[in-house]
ModelCIF file with pLDDT and N, C-alpha, C, O atoms, coordinates in Angstrom:
data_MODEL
#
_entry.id   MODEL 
#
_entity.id                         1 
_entity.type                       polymer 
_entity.pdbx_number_of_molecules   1 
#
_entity_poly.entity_id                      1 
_entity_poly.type                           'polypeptide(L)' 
_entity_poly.nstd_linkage                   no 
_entity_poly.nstd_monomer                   no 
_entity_poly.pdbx_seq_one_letter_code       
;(UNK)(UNK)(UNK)(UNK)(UNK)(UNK)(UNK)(UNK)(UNK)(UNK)(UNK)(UNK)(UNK)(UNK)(UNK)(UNK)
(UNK)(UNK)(UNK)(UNK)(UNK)(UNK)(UNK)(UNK)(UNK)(UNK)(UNK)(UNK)(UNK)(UNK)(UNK)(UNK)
;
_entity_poly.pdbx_seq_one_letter_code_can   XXXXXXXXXXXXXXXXXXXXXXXXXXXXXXXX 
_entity_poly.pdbx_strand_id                 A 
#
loop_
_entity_poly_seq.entity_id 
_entity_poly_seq.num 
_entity_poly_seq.mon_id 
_entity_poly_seq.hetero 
1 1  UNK n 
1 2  UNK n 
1 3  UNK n 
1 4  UNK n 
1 5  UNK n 
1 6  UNK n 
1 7  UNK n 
1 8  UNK n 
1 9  UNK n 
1 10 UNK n 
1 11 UNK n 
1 12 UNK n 
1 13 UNK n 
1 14 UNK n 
1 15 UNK n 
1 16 UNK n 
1 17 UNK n 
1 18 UNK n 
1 19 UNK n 
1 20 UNK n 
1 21 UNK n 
1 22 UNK n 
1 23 UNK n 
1 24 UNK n 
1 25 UNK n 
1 26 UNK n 
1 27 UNK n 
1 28 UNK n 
1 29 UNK n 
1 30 UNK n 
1 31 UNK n 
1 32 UNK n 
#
_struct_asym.id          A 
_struct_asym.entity_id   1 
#
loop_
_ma_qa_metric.id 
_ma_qa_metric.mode 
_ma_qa_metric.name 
_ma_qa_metric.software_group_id 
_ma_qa_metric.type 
1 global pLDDT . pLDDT 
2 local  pLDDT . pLDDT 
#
_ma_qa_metric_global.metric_id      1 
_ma_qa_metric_global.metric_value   89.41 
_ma_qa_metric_global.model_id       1 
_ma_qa_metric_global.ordinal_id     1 
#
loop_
_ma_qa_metric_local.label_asym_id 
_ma_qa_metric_local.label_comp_id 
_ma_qa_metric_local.label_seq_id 
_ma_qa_metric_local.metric_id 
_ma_qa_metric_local.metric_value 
_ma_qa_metric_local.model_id 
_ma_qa_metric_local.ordinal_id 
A UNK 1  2 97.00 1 1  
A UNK 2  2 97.00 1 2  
A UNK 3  2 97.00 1 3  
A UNK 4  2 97.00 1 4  
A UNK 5  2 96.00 1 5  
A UNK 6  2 95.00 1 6  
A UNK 7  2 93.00 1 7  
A UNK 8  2 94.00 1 8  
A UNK 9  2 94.00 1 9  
A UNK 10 2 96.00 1 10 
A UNK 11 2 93.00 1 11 
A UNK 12 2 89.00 1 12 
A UNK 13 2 88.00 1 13 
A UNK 14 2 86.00 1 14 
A UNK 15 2 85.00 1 15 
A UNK 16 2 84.00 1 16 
A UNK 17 2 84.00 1 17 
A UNK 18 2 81.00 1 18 
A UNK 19 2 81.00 1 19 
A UNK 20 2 82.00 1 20 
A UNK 21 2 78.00 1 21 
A UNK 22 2 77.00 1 22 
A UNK 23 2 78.00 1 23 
A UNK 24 2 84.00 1 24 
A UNK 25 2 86.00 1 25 
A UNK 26 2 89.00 1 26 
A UNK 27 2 92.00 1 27 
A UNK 28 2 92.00 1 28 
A UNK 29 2 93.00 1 29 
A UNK 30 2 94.00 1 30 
A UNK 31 2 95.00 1 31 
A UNK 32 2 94.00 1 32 
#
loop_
_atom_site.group_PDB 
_atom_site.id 
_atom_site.type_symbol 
_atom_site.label_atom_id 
_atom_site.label_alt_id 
_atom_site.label_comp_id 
_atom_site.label_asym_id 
_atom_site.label_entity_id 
_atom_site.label_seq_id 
_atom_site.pdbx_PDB_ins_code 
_atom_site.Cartn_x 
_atom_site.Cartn_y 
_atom_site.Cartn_z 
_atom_site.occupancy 
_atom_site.B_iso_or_equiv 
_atom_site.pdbx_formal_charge 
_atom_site.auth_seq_id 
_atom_site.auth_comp_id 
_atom_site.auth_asym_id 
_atom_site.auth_atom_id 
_atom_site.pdbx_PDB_model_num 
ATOM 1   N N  . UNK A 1 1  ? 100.789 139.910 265.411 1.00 97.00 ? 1  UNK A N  1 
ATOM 2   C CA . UNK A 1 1  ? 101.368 140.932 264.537 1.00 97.00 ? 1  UNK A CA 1 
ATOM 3   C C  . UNK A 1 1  ? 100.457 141.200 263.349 1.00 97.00 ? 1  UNK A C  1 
ATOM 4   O O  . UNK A 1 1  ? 99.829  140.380 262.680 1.00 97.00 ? 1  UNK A O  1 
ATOM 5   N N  . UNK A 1 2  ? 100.512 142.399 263.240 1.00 97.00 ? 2  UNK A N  1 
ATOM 6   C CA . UNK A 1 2  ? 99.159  143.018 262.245 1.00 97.00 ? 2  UNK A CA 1 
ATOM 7   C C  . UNK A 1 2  ? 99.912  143.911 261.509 1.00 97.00 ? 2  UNK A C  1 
ATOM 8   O O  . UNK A 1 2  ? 101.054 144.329 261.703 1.00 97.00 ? 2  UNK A O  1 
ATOM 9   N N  . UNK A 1 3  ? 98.922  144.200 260.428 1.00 97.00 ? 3  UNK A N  1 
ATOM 10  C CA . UNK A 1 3  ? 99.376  145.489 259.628 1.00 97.00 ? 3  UNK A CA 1 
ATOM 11  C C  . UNK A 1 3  ? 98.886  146.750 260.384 1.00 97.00 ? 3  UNK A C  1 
ATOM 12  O O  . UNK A 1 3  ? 98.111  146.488 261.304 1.00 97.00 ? 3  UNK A O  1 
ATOM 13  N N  . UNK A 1 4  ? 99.050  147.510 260.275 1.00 97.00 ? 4  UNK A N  1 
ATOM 14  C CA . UNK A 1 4  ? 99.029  148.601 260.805 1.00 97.00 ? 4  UNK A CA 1 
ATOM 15  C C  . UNK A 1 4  ? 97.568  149.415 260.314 1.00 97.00 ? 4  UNK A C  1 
ATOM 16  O O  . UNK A 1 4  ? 96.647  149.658 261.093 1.00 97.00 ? 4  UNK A O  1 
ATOM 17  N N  . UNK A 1 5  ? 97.577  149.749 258.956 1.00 96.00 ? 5  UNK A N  1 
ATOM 18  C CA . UNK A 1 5  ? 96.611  149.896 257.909 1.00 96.00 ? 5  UNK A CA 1 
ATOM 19  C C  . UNK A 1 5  ? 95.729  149.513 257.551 1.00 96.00 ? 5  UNK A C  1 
ATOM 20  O O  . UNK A 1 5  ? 94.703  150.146 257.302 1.00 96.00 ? 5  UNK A O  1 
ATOM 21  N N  . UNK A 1 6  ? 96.007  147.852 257.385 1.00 95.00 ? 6  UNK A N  1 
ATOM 22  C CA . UNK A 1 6  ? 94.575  147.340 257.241 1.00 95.00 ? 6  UNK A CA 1 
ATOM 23  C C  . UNK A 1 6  ? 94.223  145.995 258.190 1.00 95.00 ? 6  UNK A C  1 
ATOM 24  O O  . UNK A 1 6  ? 93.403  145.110 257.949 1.00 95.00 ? 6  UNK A O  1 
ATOM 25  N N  . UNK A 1 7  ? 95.012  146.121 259.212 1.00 93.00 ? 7  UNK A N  1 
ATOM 26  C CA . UNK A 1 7  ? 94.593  145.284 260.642 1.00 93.00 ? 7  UNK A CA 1 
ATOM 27  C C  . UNK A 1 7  ? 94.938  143.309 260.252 1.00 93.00 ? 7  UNK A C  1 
ATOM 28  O O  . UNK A 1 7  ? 95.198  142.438 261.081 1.00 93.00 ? 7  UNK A O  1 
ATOM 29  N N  . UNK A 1 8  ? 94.810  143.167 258.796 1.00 94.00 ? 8  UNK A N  1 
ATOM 30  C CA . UNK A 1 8  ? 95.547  141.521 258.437 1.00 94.00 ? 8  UNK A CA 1 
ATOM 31  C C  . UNK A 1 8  ? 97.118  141.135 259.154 1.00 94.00 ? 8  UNK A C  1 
ATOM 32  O O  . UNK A 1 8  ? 98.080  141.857 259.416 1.00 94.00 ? 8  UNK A O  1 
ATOM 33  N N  . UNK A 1 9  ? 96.919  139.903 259.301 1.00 94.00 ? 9  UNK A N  1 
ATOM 34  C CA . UNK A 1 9  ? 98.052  139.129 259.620 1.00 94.00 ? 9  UNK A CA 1 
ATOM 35  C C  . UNK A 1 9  ? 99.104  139.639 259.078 1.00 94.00 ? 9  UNK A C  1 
ATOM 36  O O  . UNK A 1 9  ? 99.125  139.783 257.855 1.00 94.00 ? 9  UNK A O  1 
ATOM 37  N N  . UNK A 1 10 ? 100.437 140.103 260.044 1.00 96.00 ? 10 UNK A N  1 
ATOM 38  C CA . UNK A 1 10 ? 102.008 139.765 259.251 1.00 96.00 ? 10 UNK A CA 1 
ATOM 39  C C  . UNK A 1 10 ? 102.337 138.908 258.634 1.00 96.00 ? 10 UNK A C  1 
ATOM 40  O O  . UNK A 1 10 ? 102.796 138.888 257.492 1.00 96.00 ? 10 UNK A O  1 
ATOM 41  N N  . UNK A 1 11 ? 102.062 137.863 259.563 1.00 93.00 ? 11 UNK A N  1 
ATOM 42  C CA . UNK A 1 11 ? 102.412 136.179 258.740 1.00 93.00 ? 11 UNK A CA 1 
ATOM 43  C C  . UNK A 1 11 ? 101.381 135.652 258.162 1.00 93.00 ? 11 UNK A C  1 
ATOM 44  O O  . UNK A 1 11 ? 100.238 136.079 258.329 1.00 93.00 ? 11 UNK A O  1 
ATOM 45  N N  . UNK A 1 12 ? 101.579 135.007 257.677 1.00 89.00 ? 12 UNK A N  1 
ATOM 46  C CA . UNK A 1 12 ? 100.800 133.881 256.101 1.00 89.00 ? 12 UNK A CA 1 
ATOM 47  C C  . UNK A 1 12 ? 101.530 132.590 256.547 1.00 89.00 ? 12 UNK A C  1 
ATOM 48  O O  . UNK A 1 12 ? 100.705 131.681 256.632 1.00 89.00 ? 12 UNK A O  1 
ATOM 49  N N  . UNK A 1 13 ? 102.544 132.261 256.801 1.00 88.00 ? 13 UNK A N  1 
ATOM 50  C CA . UNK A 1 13 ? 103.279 130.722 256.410 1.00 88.00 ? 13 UNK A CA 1 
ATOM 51  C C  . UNK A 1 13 ? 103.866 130.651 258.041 1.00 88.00 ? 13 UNK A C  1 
ATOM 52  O O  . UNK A 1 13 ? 104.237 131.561 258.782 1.00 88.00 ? 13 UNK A O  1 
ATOM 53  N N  . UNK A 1 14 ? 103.807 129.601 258.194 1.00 86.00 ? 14 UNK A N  1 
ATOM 54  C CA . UNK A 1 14 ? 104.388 129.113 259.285 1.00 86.00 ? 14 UNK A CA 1 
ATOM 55  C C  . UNK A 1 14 ? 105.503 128.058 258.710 1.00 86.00 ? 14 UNK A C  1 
ATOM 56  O O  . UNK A 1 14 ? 105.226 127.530 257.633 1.00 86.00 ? 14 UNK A O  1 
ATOM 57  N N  . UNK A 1 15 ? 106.726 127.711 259.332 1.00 85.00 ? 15 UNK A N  1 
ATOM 58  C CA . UNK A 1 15 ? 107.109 126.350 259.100 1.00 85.00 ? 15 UNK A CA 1 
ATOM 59  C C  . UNK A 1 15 ? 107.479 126.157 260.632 1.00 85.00 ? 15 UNK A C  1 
ATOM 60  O O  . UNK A 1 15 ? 107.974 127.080 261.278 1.00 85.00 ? 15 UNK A O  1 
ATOM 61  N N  . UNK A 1 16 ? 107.182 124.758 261.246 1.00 84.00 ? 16 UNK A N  1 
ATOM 62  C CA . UNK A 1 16 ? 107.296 124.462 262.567 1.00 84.00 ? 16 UNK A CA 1 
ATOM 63  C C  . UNK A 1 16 ? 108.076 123.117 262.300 1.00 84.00 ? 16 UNK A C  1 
ATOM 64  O O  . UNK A 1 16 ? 107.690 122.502 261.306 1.00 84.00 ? 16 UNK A O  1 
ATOM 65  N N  . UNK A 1 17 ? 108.938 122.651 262.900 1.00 84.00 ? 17 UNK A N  1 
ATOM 66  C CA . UNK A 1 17 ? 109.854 121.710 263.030 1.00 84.00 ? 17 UNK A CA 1 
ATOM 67  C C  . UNK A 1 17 ? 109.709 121.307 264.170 1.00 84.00 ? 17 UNK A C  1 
ATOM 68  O O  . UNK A 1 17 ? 109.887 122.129 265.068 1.00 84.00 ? 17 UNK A O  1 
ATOM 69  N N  . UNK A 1 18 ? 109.347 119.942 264.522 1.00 81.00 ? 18 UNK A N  1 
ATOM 70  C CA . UNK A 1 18 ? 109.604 119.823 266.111 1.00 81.00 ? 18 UNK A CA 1 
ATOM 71  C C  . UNK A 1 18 ? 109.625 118.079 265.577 1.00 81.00 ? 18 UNK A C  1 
ATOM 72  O O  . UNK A 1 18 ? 109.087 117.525 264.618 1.00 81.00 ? 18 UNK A O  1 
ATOM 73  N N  . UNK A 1 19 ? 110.516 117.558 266.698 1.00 81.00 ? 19 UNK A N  1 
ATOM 74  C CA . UNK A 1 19 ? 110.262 115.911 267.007 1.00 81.00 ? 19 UNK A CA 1 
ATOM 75  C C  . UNK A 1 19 ? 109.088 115.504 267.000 1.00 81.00 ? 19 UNK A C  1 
ATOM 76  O O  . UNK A 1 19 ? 108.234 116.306 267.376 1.00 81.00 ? 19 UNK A O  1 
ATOM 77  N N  . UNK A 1 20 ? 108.579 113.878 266.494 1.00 82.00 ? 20 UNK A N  1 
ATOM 78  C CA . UNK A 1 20 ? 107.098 113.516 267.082 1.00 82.00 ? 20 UNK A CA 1 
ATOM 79  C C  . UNK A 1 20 ? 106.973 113.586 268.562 1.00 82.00 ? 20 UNK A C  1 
ATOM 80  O O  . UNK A 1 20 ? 107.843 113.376 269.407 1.00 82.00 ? 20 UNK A O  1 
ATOM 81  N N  . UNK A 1 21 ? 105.777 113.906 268.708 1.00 78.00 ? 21 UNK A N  1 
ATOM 82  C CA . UNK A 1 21 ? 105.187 113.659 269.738 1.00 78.00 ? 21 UNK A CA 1 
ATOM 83  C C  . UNK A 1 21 ? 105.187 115.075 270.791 1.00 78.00 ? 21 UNK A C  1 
ATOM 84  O O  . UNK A 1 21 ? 104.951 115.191 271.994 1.00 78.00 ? 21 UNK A O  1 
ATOM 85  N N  . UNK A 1 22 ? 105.508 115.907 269.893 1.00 77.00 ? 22 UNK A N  1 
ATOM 86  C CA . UNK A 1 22 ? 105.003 116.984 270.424 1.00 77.00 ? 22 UNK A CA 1 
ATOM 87  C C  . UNK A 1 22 ? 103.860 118.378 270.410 1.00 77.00 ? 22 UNK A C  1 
ATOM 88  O O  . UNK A 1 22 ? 103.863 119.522 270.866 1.00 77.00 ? 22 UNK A O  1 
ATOM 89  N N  . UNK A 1 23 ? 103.187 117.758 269.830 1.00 78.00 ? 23 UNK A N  1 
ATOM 90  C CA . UNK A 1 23 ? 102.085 118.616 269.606 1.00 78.00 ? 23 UNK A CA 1 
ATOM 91  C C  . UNK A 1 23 ? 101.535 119.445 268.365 1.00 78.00 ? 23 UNK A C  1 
ATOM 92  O O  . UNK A 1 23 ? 100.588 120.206 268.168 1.00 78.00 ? 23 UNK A O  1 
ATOM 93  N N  . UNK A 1 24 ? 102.570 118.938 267.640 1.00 84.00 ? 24 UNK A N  1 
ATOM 94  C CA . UNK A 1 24 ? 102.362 119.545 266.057 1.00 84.00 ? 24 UNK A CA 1 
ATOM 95  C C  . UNK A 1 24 ? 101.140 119.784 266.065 1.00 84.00 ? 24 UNK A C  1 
ATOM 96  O O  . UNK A 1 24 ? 100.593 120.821 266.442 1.00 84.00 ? 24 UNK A O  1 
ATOM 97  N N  . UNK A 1 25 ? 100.237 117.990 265.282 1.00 86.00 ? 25 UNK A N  1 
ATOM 98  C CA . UNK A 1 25 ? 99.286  118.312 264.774 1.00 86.00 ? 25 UNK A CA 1 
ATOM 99  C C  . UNK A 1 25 ? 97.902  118.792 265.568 1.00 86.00 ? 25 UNK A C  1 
ATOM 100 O O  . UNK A 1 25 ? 97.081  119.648 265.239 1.00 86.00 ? 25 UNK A O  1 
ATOM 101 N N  . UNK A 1 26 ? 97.950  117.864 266.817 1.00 89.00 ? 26 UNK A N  1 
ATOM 102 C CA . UNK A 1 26 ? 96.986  118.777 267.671 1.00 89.00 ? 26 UNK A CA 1 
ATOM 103 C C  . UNK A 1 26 ? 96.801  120.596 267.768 1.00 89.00 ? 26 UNK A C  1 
ATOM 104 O O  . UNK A 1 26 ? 95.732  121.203 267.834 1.00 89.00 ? 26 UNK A O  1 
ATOM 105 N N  . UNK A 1 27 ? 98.188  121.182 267.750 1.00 92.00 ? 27 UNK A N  1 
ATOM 106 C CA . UNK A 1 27 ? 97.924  122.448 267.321 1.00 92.00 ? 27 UNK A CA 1 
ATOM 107 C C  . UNK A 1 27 ? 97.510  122.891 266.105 1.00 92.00 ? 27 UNK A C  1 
ATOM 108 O O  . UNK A 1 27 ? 96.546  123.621 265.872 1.00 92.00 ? 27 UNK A O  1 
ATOM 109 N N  . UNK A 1 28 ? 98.332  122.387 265.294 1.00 92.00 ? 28 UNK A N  1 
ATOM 110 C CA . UNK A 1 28 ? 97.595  122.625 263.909 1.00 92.00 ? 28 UNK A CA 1 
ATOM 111 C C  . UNK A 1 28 ? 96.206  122.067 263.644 1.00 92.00 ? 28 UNK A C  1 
ATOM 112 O O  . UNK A 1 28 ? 95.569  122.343 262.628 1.00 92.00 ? 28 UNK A O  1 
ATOM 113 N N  . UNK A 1 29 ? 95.717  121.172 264.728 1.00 93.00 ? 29 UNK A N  1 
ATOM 114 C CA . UNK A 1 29 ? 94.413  121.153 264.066 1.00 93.00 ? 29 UNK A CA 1 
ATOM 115 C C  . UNK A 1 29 ? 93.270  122.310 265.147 1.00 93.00 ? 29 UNK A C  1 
ATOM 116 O O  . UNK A 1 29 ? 92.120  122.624 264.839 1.00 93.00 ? 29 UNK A O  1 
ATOM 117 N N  . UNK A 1 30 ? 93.843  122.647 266.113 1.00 94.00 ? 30 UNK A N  1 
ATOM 118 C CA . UNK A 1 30 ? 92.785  123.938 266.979 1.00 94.00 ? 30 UNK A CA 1 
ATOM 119 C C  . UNK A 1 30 ? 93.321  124.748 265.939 1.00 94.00 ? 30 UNK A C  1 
ATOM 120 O O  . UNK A 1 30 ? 92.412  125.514 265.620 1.00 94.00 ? 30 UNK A O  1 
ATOM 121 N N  . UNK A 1 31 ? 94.152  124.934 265.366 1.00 95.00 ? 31 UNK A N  1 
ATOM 122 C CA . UNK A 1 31 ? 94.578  126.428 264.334 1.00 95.00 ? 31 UNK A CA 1 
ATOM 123 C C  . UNK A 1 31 ? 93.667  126.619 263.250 1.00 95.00 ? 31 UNK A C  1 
ATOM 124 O O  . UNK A 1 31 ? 93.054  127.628 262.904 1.00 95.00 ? 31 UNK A O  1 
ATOM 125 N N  . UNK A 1 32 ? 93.696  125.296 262.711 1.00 94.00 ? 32 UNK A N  1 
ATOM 126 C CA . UNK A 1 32 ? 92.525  125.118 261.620 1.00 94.00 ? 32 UNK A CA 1 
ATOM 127 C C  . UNK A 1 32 ? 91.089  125.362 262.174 1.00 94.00 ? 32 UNK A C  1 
ATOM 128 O O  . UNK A 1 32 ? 90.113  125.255 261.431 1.00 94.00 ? 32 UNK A O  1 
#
């Protein structure tokens, strides 16, 4: 999801909730 105008991200903030052991930080660290 983009702006329309000037092509940047909709989102800025994520909040993700999940139990351990599911992949949080491994995703968050390919995200980074």
């Amino acid at each position: 999801w983009v702006h329309t105008e000037t092509g940047y991200r909709r989102f800025r903030t994520a909040i993700v909730e999940l139990a351990r052991k599911n992949g949080k930080s491994t995703w968050a660290a390919g995200i980074a």
